[in-house]
C-alpha atoms as a PDB file:
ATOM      1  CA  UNK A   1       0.000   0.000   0.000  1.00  0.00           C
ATOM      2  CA  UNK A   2       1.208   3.591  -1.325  1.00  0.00           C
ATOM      3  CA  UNK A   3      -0.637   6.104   0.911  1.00  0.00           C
ATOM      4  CA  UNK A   4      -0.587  10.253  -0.315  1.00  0.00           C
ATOM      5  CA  UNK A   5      -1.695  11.911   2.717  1.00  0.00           C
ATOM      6  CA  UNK A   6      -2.326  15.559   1.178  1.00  0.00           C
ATOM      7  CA  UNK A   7      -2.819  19.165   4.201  1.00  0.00           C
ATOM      8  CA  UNK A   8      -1.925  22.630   4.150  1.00  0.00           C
ATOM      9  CA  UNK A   9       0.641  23.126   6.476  1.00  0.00           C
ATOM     10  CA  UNK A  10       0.207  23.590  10.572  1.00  0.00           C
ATOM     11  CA  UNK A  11      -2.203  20.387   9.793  1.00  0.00           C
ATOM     12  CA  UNK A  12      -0.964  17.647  12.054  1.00  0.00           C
ATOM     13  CA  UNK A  13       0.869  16.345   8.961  1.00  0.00           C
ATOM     14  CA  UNK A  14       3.970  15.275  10.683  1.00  0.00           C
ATOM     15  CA  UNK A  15       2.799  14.260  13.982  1.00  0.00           C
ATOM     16  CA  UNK A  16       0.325  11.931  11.517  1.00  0.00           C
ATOM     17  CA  UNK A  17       3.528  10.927   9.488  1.00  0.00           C
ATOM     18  CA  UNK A  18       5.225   9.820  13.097  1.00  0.00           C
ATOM     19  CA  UNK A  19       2.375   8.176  13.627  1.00  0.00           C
ATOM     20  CA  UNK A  20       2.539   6.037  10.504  1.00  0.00           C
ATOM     21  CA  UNK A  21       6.390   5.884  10.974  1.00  0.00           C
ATOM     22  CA  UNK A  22       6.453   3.821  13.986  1.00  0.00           C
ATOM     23  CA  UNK A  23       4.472   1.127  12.691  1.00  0.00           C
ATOM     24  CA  UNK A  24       7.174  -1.601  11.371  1.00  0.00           C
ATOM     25  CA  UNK A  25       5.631  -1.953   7.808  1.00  0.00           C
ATOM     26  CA  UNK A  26       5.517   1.525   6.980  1.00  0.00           C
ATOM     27  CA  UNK A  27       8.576   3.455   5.573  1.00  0.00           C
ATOM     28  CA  UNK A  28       7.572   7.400   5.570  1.00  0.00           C
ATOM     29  CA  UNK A  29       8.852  10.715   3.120  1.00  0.00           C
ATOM     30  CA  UNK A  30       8.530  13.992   3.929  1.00  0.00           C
ATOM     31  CA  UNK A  31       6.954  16.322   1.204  1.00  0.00           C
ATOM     32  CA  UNK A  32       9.167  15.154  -1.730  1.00  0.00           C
ATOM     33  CA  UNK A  33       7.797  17.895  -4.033  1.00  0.00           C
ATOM     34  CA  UNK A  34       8.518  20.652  -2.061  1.00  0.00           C
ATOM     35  CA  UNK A  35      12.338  21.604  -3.434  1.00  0.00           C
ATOM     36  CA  UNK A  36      11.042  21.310  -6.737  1.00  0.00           C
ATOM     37  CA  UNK A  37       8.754  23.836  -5.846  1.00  0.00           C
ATOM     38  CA  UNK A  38      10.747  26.254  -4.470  1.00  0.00           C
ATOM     39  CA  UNK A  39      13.275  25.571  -7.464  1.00  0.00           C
ATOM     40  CA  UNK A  40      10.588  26.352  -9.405  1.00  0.00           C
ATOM     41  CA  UNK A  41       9.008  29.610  -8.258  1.00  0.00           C
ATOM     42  CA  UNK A  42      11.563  31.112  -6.090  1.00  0.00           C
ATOM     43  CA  UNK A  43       9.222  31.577  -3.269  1.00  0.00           C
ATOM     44  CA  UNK A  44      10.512  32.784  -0.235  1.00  0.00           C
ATOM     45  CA  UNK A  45      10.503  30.178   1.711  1.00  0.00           C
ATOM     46  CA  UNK A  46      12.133  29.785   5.401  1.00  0.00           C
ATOM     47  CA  UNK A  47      15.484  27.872   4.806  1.00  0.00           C
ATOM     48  CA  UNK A  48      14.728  27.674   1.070  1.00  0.00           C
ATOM     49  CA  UNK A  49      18.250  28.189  -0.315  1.00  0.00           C
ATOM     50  CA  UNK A  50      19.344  24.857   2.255  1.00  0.00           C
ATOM     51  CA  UNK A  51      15.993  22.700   1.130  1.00  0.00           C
ATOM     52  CA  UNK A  52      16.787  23.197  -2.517  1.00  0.00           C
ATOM     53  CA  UNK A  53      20.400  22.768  -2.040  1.00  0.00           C
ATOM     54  CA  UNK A  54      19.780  19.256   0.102  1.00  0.00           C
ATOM     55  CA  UNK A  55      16.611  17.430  -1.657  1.00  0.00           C
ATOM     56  CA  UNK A  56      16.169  16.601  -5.143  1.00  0.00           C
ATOM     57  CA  UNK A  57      14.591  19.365  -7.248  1.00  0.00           C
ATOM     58  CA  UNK A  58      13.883  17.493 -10.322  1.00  0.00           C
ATOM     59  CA  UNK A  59      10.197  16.946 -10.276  1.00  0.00           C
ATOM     60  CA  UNK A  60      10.397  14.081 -12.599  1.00  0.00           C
ATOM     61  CA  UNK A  61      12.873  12.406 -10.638  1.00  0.00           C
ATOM     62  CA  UNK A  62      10.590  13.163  -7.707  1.00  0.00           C
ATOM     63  CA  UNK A  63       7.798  11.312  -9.120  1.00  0.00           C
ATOM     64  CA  UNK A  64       9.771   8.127  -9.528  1.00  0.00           C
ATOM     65  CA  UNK A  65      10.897   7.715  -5.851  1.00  0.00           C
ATOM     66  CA  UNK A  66       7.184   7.984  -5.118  1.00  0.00           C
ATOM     67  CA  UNK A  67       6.483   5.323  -6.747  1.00  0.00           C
ATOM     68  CA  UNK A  68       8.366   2.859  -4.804  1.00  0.00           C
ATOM     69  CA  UNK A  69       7.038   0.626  -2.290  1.00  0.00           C
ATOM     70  CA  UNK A  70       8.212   0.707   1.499  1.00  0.00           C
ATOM     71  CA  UNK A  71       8.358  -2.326   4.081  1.00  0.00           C
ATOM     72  CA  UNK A  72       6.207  -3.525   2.864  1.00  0.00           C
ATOM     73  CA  UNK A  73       3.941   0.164   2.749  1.00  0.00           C
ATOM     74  CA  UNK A  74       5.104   3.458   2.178  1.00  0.00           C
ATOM     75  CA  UNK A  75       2.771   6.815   3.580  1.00  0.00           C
ATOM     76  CA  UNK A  76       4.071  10.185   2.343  1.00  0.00           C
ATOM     77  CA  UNK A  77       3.088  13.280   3.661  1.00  0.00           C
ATOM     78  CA  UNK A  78       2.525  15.869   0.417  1.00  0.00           C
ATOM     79  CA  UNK A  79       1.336  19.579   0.195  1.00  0.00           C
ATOM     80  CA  UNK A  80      -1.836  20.053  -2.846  1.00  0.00           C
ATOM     81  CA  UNK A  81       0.141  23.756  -3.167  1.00  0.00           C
ATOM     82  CA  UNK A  82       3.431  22.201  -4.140  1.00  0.00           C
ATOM     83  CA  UNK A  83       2.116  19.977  -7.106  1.00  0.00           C
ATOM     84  CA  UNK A  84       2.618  22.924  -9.994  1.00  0.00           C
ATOM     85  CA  UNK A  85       1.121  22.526 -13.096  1.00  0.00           C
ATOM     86  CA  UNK A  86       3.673  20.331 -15.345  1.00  0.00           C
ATOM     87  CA  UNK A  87       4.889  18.156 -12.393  1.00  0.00           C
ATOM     88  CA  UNK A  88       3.756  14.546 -12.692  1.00  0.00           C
ATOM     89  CA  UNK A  89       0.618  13.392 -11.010  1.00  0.00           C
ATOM     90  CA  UNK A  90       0.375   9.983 -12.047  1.00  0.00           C
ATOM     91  CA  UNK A  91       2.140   8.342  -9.375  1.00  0.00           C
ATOM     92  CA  UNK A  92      -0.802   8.858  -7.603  1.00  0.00           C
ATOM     93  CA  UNK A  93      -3.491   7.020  -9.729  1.00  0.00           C
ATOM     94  CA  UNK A  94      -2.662   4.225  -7.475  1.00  0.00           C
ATOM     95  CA  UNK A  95      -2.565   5.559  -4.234  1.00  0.00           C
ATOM     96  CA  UNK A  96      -4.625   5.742  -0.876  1.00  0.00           C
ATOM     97  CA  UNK A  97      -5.080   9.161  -1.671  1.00  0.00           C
ATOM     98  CA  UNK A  98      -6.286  11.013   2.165  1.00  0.00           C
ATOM     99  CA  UNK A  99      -7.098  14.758   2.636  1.00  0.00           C
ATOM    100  CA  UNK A 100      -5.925  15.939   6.301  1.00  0.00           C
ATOM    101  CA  UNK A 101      -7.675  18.869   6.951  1.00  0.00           C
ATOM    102  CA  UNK A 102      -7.987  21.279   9.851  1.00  0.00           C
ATOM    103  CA  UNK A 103     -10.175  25.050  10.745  1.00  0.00           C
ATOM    104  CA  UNK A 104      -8.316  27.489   8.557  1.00  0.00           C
ATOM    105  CA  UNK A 105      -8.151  29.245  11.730  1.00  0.00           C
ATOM    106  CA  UNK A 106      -5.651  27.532  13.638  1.00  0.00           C
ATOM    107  CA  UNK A 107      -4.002  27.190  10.401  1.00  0.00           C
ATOM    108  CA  UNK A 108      -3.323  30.556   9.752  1.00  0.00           C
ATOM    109  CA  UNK A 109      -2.893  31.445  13.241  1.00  0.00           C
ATOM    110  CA  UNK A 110      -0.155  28.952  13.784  1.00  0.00           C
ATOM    111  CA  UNK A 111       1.364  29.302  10.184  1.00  0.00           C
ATOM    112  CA  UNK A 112       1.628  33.368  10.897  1.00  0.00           C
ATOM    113  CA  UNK A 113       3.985  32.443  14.068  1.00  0.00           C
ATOM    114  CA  UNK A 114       6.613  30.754  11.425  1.00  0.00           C
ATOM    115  CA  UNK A 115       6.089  32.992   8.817  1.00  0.00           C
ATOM    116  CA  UNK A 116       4.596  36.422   8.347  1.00  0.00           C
ATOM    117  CA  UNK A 117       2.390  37.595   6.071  1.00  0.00           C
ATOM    118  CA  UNK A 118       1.749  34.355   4.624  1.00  0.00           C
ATOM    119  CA  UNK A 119      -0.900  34.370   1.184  1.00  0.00           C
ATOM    120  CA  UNK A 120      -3.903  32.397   0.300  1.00  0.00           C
ATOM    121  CA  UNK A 121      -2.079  30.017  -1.811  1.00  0.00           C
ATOM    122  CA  UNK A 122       0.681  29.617   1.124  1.00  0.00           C
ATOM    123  CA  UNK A 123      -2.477  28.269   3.570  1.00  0.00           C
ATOM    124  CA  UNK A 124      -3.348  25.534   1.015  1.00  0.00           C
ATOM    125  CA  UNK A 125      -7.017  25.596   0.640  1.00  0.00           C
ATOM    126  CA  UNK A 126      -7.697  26.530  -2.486  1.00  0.00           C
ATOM    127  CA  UNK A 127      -5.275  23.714  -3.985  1.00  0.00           C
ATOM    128  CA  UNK A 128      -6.540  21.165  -1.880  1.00  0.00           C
ATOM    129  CA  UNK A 129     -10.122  21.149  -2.927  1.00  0.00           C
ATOM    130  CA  UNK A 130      -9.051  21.182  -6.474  1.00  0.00           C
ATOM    131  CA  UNK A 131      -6.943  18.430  -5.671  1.00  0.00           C
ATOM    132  CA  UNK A 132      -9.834  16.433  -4.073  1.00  0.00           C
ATOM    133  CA  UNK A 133     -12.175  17.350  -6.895  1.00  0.00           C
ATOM    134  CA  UNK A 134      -9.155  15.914  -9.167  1.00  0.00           C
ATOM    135  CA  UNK A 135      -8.389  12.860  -7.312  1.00  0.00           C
ATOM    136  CA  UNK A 136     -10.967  12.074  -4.848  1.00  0.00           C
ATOM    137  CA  UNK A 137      -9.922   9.730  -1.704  1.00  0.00           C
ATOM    138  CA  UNK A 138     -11.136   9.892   2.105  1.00  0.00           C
ATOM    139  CA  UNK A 139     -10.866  13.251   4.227  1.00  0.00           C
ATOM    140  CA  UNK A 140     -10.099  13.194   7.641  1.00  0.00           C
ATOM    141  CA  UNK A 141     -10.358  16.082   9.971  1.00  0.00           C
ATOM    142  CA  UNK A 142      -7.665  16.771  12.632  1.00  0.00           C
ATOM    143  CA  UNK A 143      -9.342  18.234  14.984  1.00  0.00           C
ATOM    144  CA  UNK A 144     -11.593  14.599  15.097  1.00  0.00           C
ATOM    145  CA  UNK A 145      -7.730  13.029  15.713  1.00  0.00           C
ATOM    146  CA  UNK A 146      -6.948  15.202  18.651  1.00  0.00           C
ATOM    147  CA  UNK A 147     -10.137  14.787  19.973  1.00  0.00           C
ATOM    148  CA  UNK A 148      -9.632  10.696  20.330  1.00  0.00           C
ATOM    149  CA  UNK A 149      -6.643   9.212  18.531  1.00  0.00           C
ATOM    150  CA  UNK A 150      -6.930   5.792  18.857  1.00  0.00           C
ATOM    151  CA  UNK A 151     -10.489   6.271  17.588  1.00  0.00           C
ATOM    152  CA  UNK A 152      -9.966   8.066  14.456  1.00  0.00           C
ATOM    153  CA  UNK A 153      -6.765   6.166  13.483  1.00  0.00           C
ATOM    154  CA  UNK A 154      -8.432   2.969  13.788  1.00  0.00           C
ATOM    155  CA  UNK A 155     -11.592   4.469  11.723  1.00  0.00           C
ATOM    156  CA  UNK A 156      -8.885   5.450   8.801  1.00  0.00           C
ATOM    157  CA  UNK A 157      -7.445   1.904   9.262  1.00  0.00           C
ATOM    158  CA  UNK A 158     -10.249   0.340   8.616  1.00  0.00           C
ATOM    159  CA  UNK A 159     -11.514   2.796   5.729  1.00  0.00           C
ATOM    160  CA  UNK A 160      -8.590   1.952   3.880  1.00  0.00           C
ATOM    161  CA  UNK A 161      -7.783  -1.624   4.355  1.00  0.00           C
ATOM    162  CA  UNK A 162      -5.265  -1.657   6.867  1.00  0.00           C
ATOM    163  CA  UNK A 163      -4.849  -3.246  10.051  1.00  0.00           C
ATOM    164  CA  UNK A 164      -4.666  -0.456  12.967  1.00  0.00           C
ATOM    165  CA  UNK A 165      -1.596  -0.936  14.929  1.00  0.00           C
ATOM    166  CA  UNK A 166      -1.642   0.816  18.360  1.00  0.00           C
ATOM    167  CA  UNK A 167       2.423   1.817  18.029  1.00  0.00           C
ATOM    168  CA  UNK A 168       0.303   4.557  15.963  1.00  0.00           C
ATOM    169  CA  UNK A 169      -0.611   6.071  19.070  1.00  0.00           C
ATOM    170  CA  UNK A 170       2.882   7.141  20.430  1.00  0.00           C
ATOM    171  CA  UNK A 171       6.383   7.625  18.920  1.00  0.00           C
ATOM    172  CA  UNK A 172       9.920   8.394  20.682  1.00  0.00           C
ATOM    173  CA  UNK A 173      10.277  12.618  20.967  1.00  0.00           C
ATOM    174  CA  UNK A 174      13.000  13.861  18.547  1.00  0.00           C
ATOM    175  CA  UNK A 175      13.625  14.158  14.962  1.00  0.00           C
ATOM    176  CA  UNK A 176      13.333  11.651  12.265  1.00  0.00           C
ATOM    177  CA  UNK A 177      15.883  10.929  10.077  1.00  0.00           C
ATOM    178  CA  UNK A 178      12.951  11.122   7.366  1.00  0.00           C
ATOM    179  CA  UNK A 179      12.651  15.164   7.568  1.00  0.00           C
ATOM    180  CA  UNK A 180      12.959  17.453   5.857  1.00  0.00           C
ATOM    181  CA  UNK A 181      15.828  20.033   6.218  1.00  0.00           C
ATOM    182  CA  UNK A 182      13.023  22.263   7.050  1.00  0.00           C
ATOM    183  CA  UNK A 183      12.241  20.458  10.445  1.00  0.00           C
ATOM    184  CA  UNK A 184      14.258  23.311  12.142  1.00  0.00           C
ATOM    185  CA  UNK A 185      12.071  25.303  11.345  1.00  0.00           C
ATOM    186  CA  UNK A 186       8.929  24.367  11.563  1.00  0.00           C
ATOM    187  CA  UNK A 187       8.840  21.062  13.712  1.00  0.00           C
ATOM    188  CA  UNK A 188       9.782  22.191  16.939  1.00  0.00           C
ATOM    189  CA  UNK A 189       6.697  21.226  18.701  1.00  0.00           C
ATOM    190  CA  UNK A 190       6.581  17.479  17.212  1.00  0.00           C
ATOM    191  CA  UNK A 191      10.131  16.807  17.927  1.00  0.00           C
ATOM    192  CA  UNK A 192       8.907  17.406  21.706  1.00  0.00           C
ATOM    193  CA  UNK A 193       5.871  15.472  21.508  1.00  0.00           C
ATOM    194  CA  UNK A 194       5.399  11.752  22.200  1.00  0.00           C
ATOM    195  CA  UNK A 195       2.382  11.404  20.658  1.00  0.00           C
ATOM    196  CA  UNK A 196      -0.839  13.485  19.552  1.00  0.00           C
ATOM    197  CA  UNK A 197      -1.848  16.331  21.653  1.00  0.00           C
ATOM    198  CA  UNK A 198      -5.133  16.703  23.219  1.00  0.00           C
ATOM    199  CA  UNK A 199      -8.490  18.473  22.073  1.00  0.00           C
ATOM    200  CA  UNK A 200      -7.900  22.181  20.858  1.00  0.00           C
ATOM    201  CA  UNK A 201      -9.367  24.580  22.919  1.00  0.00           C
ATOM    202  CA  UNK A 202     -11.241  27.516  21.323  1.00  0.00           C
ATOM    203  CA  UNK A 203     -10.731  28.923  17.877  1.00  0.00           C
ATOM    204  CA  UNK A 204      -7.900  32.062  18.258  1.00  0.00           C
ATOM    205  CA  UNK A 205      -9.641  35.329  16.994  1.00  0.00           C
ATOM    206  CA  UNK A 206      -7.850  36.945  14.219  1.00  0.00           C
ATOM    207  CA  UNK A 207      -8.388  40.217  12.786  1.00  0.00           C
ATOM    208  CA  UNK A 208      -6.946  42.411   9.981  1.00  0.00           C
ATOM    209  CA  UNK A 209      -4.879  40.479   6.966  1.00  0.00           C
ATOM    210  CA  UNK A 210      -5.498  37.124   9.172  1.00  0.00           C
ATOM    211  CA  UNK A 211      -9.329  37.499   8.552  1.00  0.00           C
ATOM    212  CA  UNK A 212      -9.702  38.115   5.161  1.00  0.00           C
ATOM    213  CA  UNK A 213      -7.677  34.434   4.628  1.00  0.00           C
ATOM    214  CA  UNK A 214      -9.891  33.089   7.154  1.00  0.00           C
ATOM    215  CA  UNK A 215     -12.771  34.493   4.666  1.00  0.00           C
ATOM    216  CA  UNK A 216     -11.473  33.035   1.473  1.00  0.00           C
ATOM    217  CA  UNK A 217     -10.725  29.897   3.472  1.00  0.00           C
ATOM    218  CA  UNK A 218     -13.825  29.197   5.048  1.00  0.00           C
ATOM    219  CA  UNK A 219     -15.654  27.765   2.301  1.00  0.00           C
ATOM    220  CA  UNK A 220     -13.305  25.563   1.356  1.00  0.00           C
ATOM    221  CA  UNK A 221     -12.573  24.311   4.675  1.00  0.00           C
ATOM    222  CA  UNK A 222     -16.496  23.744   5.056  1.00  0.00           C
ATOM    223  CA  UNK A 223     -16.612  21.790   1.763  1.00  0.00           C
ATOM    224  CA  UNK A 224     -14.596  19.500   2.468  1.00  0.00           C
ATOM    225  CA  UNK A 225     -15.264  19.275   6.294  1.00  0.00           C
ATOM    226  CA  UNK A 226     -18.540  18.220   5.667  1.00  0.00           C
ATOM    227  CA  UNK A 227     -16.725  14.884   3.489  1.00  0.00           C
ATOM    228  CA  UNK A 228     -14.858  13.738   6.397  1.00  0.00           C
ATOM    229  CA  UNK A 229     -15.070  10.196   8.180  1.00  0.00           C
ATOM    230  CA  UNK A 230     -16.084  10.394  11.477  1.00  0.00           C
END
């Protein structure tokens, strides 16, 4: 099994690639496509000069390594907003194709506190429901994970085939040697964890620049929210 498990970021995408990691027939990558797609737009990205200089760039090339199998599974945590028109999407006909999604809110919210000013294409909603309406596959909500783990894992399990494995609940706190060059950045919090955090408390208010993505957000968010397995 080949799982593409597609978010924004600030999504629980890494604590849910952890959690795939420490089962013992999973092998896990960590957004392939995105130095090809700062190599390809020049975004400024934190750390973007070091990702592009340490990960392959070649979207073709790309494509290929996710197309291999793991031990015997492989999950691999991928952003809709890096797939640019031109790079190859056909490695993913045969995929588990799953749609982690979470309130733009916290998104933006936590995204802002790694990166100012961030745009509506850097939050990821837009891309992701054209990637669902492209692809299809199962949406999951992370908000429903925090809320009860072990319930919500085993739910995907089963919606996909596979048999739930409780190591999926926990993982040793520290890096990975599957991250990115980009965890020193941005997965500070995960590297500390041990396993999912608790229920999210209420939504943060934002105002100004904040709210108007929360606006365009919203209704894609809601879309797709109303999708999810439960």
């Amino acid at each position: 099994m080949r799982i593409a498990m597609w978010s924004g970021p600030r999504n629980l995408s890494t604590a849910m690639m952890y959690s795939f990691a420490n089962r013992a027939d999973f092998a896990v990558m960590d957004e392939p496509f995105y130095a090809p797609f700062l190599a390809a737009t020049g975004d400024d990205h934190p750390m973007a000069p070091q990702i592009i200089a340490a990960h392959e760039t070649d979207p073709i090339k790309v494509a290929k390594l996710c197309q291999r199998q793991g031990t015997p599974h492989m999950y691999m945590k991928h952003m809709p907003h890096h797939m640019l028109d031109g790079f190859p999407m056909d490695w993913a006909d045969d995929c588990v194709n799953i749609h982690l999604i979470r309130h733009p809110a916290r998104v933006i919210a936590s995204y802002i506190a790694k990166r100012e000013a961030p745009s509506f294409d850097d939050i990821g909603f837009g891309p992701q429901t054209a990637l669902y309406n492209r692809i299809g596959g199962l949406i999951i909500d992370s908000a429903d994970i925090r809320a009860n783990p072990s319930k919500m894992l085993q739910t995907l399990c089963a919606a996909i085939g596979l048999p739930f494995d409780d190591g999926m609940l926990h993982w040793k706190a520290g890096a990975r040697d599957e991250d990115g060059i980009w965890a020193g950045h941005w997965y500070g919090a995960v590297h500390q964890s041990t396993g999912f955090a608790g229920a999210e408390g209420d939504l943060p208010v934002l105002t100004g620049s904040a709210k108007v993505l929360l606006d365009q957000a919203m209704p894609h968010y809601e879309n797709l929210w109303k999708k999810r397995i439960m």
